[in-house]
C-alpha atoms as a PDB file:
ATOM      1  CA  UNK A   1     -14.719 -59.407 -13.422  1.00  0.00           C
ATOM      2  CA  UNK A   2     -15.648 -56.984 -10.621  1.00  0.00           C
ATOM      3  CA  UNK A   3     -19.699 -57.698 -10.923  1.00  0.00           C
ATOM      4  CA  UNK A   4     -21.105 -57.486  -7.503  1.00  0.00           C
ATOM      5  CA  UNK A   5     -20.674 -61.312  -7.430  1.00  0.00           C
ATOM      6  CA  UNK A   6     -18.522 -63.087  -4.620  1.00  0.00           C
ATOM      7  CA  UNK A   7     -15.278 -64.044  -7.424  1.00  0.00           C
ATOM      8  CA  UNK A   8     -15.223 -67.695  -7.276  1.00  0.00           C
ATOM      9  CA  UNK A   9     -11.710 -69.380  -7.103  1.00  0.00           C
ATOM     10  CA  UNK A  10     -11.483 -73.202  -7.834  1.00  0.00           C
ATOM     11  CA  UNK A  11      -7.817 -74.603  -6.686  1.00  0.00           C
ATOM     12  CA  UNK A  12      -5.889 -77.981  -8.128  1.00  0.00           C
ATOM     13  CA  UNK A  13      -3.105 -79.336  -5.943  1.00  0.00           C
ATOM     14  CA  UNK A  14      -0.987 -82.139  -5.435  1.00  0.00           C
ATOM     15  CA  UNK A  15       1.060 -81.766  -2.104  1.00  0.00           C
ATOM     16  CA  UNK A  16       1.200 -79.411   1.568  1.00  0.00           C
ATOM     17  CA  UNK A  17      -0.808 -76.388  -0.343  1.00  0.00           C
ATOM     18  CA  UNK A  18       1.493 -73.406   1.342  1.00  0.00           C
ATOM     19  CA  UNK A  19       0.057 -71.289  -2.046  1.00  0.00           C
ATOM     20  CA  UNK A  20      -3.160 -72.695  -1.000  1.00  0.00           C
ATOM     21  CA  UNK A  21      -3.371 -71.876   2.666  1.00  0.00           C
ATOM     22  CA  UNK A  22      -1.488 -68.072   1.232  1.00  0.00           C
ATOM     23  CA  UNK A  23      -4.373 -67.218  -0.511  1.00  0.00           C
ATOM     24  CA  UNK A  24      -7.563 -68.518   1.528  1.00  0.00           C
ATOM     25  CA  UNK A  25      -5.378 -66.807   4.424  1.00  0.00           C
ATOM     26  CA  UNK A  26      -5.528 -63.534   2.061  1.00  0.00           C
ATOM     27  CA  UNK A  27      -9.320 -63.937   1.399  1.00  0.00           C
ATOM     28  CA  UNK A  28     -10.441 -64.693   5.052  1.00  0.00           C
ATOM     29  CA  UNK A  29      -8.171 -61.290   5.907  1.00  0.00           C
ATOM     30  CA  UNK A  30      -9.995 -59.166   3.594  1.00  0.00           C
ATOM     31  CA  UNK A  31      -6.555 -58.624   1.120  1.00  0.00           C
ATOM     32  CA  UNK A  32      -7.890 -60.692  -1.605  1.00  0.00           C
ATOM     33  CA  UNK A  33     -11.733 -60.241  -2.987  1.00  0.00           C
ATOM     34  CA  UNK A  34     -12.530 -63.959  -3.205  1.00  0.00           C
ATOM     35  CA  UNK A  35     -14.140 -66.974  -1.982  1.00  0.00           C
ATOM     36  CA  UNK A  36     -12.734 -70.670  -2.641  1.00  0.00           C
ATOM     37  CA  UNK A  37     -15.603 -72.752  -4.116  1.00  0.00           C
ATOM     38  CA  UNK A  38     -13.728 -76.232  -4.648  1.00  0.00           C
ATOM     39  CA  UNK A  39      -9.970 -77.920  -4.123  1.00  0.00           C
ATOM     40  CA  UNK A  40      -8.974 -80.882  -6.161  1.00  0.00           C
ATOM     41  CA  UNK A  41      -6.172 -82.891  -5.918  1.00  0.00           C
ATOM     42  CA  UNK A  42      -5.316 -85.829  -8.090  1.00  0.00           C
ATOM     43  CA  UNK A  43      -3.285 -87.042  -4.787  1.00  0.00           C
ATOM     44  CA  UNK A  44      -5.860 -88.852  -2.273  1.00  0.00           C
ATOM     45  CA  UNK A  45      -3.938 -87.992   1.032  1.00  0.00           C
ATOM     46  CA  UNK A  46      -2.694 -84.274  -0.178  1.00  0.00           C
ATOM     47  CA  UNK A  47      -1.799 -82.088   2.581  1.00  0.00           C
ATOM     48  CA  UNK A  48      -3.721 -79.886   0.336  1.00  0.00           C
ATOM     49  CA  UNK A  49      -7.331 -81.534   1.036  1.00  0.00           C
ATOM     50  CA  UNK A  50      -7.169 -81.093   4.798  1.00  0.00           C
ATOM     51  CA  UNK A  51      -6.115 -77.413   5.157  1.00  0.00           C
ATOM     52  CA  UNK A  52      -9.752 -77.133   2.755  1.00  0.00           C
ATOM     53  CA  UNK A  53     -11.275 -79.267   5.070  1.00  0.00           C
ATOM     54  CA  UNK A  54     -10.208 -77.471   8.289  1.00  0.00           C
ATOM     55  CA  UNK A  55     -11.817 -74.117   6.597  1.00  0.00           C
ATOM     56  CA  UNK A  56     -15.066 -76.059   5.735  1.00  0.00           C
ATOM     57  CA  UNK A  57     -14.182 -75.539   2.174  1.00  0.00           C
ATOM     58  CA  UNK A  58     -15.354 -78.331  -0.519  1.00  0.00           C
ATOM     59  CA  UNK A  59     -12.399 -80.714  -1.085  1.00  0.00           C
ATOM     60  CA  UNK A  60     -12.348 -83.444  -3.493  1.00  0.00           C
ATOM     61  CA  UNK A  61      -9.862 -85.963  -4.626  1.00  0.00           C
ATOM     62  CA  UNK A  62     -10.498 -86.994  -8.421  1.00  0.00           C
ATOM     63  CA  UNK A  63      -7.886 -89.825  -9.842  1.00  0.00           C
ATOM     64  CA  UNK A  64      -5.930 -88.338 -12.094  1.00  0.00           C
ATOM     65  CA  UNK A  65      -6.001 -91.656 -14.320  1.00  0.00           C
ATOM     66  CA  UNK A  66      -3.197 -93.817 -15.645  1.00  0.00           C
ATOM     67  CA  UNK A  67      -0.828 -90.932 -16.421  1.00  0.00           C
ATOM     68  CA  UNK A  68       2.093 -89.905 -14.627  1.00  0.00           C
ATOM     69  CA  UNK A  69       2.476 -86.259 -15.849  1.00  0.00           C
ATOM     70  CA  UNK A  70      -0.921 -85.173 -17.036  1.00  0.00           C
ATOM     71  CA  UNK A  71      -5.015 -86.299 -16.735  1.00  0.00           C
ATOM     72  CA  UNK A  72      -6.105 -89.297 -18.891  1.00  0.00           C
ATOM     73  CA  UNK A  73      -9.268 -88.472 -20.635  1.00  0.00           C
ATOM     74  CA  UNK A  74     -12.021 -89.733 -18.301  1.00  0.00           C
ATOM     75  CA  UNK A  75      -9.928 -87.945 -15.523  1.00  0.00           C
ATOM     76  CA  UNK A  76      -9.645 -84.419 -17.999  1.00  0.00           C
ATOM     77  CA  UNK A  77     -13.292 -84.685 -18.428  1.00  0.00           C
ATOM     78  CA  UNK A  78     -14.106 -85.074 -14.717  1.00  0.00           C
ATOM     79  CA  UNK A  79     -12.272 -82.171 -13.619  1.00  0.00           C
ATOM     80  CA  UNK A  80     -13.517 -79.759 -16.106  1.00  0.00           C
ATOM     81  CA  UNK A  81     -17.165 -81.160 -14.960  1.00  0.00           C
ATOM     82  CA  UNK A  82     -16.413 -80.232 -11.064  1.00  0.00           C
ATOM     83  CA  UNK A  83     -14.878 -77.092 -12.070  1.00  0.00           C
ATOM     84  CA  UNK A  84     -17.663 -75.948 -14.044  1.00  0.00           C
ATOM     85  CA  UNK A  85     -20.593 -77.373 -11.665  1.00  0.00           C
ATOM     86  CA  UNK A  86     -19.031 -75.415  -8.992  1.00  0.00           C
ATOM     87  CA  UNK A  87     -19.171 -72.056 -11.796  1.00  0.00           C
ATOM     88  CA  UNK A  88     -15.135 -71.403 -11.321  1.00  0.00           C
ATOM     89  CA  UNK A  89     -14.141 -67.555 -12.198  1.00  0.00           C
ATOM     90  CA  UNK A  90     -10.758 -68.317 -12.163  1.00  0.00           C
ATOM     91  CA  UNK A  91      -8.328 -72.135 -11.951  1.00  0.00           C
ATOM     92  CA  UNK A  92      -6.045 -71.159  -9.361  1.00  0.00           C
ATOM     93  CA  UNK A  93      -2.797 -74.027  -9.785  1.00  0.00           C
ATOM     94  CA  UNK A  94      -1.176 -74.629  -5.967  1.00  0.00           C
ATOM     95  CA  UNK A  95       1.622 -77.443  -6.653  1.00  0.00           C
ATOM     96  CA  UNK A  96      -0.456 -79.194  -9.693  1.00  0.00           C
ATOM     97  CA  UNK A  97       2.337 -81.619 -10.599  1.00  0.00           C
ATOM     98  CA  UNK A  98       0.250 -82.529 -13.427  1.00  0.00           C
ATOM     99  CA  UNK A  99       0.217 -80.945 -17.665  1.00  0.00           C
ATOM    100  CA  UNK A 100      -3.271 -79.786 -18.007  1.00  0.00           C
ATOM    101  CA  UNK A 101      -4.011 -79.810 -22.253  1.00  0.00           C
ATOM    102  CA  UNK A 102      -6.445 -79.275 -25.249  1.00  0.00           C
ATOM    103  CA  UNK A 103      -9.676 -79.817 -23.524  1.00  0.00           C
ATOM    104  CA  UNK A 104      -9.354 -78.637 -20.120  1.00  0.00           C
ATOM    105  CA  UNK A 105      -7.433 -75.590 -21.347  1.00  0.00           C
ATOM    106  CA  UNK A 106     -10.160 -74.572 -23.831  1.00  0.00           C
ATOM    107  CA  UNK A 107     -12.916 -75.233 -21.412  1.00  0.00           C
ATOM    108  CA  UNK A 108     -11.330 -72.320 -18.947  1.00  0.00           C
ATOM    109  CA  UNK A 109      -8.992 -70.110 -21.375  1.00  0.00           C
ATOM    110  CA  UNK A 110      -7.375 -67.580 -20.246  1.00  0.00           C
ATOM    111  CA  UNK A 111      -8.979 -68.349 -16.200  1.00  0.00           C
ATOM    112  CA  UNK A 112      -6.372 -70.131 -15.409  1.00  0.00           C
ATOM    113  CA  UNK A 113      -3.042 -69.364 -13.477  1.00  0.00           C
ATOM    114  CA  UNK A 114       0.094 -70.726 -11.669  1.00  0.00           C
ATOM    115  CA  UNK A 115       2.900 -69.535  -9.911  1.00  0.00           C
ATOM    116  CA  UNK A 116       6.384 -70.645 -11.332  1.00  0.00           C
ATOM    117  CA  UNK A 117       9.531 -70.323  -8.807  1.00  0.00           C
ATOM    118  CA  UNK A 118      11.785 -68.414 -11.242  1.00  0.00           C
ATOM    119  CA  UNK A 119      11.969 -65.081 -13.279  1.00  0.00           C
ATOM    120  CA  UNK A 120      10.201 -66.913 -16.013  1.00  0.00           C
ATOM    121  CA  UNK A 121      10.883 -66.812 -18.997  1.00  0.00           C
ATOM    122  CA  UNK A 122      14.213 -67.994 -17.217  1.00  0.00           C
ATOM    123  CA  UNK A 123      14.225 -71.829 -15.923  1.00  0.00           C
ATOM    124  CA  UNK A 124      11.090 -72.702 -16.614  1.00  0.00           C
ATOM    125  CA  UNK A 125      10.127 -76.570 -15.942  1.00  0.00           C
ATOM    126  CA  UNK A 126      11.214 -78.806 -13.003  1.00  0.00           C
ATOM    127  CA  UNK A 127      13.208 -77.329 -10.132  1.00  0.00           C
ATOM    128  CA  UNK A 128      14.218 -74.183 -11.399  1.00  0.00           C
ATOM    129  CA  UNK A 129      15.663 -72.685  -8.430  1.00  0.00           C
ATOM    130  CA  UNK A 130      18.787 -75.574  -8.597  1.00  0.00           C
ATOM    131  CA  UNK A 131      18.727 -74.679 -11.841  1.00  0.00           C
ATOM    132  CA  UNK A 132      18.952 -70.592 -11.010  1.00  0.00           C
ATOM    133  CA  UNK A 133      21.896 -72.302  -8.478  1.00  0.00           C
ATOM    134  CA  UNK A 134      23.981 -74.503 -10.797  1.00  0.00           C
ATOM    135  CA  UNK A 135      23.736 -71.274 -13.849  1.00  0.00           C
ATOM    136  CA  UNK A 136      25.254 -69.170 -11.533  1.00  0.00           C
ATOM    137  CA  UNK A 137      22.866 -66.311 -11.820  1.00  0.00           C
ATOM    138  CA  UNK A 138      22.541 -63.415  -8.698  1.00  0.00           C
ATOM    139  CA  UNK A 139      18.902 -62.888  -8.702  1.00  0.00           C
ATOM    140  CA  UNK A 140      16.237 -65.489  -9.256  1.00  0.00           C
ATOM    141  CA  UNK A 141      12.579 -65.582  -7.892  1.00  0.00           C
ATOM    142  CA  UNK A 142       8.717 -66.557  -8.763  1.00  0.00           C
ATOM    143  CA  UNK A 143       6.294 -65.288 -11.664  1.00  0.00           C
ATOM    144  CA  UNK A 144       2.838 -65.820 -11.218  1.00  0.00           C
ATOM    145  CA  UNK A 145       1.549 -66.278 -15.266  1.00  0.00           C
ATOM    146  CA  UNK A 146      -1.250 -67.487 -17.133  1.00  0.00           C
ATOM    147  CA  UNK A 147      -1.653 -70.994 -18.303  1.00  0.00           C
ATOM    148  CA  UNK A 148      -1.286 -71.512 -21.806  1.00  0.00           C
ATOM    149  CA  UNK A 149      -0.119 -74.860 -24.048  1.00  0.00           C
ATOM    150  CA  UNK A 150       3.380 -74.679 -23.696  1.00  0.00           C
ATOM    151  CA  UNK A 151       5.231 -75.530 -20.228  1.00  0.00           C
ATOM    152  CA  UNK A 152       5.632 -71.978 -18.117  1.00  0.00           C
ATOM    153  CA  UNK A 153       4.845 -69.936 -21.193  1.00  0.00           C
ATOM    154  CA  UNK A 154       1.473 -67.957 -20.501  1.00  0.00           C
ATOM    155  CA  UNK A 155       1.241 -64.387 -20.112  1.00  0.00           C
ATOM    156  CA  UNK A 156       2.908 -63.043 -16.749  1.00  0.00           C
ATOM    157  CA  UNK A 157       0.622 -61.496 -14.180  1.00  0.00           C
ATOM    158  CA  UNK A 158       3.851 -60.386 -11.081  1.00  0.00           C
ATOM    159  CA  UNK A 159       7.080 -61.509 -10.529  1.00  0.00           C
ATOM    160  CA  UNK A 160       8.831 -61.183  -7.353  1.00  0.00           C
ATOM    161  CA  UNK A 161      12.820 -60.931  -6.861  1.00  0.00           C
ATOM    162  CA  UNK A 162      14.514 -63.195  -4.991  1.00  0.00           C
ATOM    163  CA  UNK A 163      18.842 -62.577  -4.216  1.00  0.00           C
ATOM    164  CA  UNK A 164      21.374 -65.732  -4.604  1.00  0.00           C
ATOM    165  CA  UNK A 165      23.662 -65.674  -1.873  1.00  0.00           C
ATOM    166  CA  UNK A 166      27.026 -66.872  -2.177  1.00  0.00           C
ATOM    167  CA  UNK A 167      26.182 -69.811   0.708  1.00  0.00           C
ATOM    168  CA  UNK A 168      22.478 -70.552  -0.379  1.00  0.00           C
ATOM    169  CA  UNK A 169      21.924 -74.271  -0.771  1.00  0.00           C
ATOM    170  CA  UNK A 170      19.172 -75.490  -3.715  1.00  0.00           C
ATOM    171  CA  UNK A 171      17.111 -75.554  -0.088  1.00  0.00           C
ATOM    172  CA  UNK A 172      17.931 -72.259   1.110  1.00  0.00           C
ATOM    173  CA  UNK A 173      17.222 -70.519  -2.087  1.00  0.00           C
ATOM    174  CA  UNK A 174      14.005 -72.645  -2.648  1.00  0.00           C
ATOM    175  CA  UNK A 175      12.411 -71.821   0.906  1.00  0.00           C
ATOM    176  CA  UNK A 176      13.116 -68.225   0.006  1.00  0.00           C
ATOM    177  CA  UNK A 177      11.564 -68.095  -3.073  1.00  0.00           C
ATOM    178  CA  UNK A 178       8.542 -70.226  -1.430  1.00  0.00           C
ATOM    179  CA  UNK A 179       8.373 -67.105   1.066  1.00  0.00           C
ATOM    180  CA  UNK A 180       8.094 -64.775  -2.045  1.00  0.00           C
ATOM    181  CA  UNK A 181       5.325 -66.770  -4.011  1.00  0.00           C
ATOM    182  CA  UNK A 182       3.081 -66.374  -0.623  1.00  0.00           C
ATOM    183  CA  UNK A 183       3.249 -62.475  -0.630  1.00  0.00           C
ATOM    184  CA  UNK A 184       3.203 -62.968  -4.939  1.00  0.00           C
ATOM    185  CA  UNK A 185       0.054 -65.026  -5.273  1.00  0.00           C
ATOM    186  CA  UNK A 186      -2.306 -64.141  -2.988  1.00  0.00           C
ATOM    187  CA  UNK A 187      -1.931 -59.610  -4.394  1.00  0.00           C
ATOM    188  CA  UNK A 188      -2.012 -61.285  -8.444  1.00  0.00           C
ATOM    189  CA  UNK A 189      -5.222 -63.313  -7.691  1.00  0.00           C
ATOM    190  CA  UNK A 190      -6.566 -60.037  -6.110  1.00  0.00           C
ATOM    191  CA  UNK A 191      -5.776 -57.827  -9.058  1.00  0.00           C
ATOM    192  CA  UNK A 192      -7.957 -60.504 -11.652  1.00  0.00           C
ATOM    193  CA  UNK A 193     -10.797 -60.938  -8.959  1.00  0.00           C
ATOM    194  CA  UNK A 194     -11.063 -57.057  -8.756  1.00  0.00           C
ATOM    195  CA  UNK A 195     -10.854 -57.395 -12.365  1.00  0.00           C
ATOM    196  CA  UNK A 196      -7.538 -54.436 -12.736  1.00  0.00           C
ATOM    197  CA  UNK A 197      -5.665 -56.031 -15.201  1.00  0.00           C
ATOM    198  CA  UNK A 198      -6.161 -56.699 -19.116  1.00  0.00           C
ATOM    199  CA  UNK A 199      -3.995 -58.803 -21.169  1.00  0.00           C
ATOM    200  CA  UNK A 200      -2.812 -57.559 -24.333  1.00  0.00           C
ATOM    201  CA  UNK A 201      -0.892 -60.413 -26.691  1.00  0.00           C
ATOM    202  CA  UNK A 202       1.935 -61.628 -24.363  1.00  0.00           C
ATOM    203  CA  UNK A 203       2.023 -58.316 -21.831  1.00  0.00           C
ATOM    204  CA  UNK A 204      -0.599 -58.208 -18.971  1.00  0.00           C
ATOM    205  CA  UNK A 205      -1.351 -54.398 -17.940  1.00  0.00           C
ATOM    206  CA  UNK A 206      -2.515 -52.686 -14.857  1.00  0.00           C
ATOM    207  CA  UNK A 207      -5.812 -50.768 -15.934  1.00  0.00           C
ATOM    208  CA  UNK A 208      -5.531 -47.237 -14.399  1.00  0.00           C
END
């Protein structure tokens, strides 16, 4: 994707945005080859919106509908419609509490990723790092994938390791695997915007 163009990065969050503020951080120091075109949240008061609007980025709140876990269809529709007006390279997911499907996944496929806070394919879903804690496991940490239909399935871009220790807490072990997804993020959006990696079925390579 490495045409000469600025690479145009359109964010959806729901809460603080530390992802968020990881990557614009990245792109205003030069480390990732990027602008931010557009935030969205589906939360009106997202912690998300205001660290846009203290870098005079464009932040908008859209409802996200009568749905609790995903977009109803008038919501679906409106996203995909500010996404595309603002001419998105890439759907960058910060915290998106929300199941994006058919429509909105086929309108951007394969320009969209997220950051998951385990070694996926291990614990995928809700609050995998008390579920790394409760299985017992020594080494957990975050993947940043592609999005795809099923829940933390797409292609993996990075994962970072993360160590258990014997006294971590589920809060301990989840602030250190937050720590992880900010150095993670930031150098995987970098490698699509400078367009160095291909995907190939379910493996993502490094182009040499």
């Amino acid at each position: 994707m490495n045409t000469g163009k600025p690479f145009r990065i359109g964010v959806l969050g729901s809460g603080k945005g530390s992802n968020f503020v990881a990557i614009a951080d990245a792109i205003a120091a030069g480390k990732t080859p990027a602008e931010v075109v557009l935030v969205v949240s589906d939360v009106e008061g997202a912690g998300i919106l205001d660290h846009a609007r203290q870098r005079n980025l464009p932040a908008r709140f859209i409802a996200p509908g009568k749905f609790r876990t995903k977009l109803d269809e008038d919501a679906e529709s409106a996203y995909v419609t500010a996404l595309e007006d603002a001419k998105v390279d890439l759907i960058v997911l910060a915290g998106f509490m929300r199941v994006l499907k058919g429509d909105f996944l086929r309108a951007f496929e394969g320009r969209i990723v997220n950051v998951h806070p385990s070694l996926l394919p291990s614990f995928p879903g809700l609050e995998a790092w008390k579920q790394a804690l409760d299985h017992g496991v020594k080494a957990t940490g975050c993947t940043v994938h592609f999005v795809d239909a099923g829940v933390d399935s797409g292609a993996i871009i990075g994962q970072q390791t993360v160590p258990v220790l014997d006294d971590d807490t589920a809060a301990t072990l989840h602030a250190r695997i937050h720590a992880a997804e900010h150095d993670l993020y930031p150098k995987c959006v970098a490698m699509i915007a400078r367009g160095e990696i291909v995907v190939q079925g379910r493996r993502v390579i490094r182009k040499s």
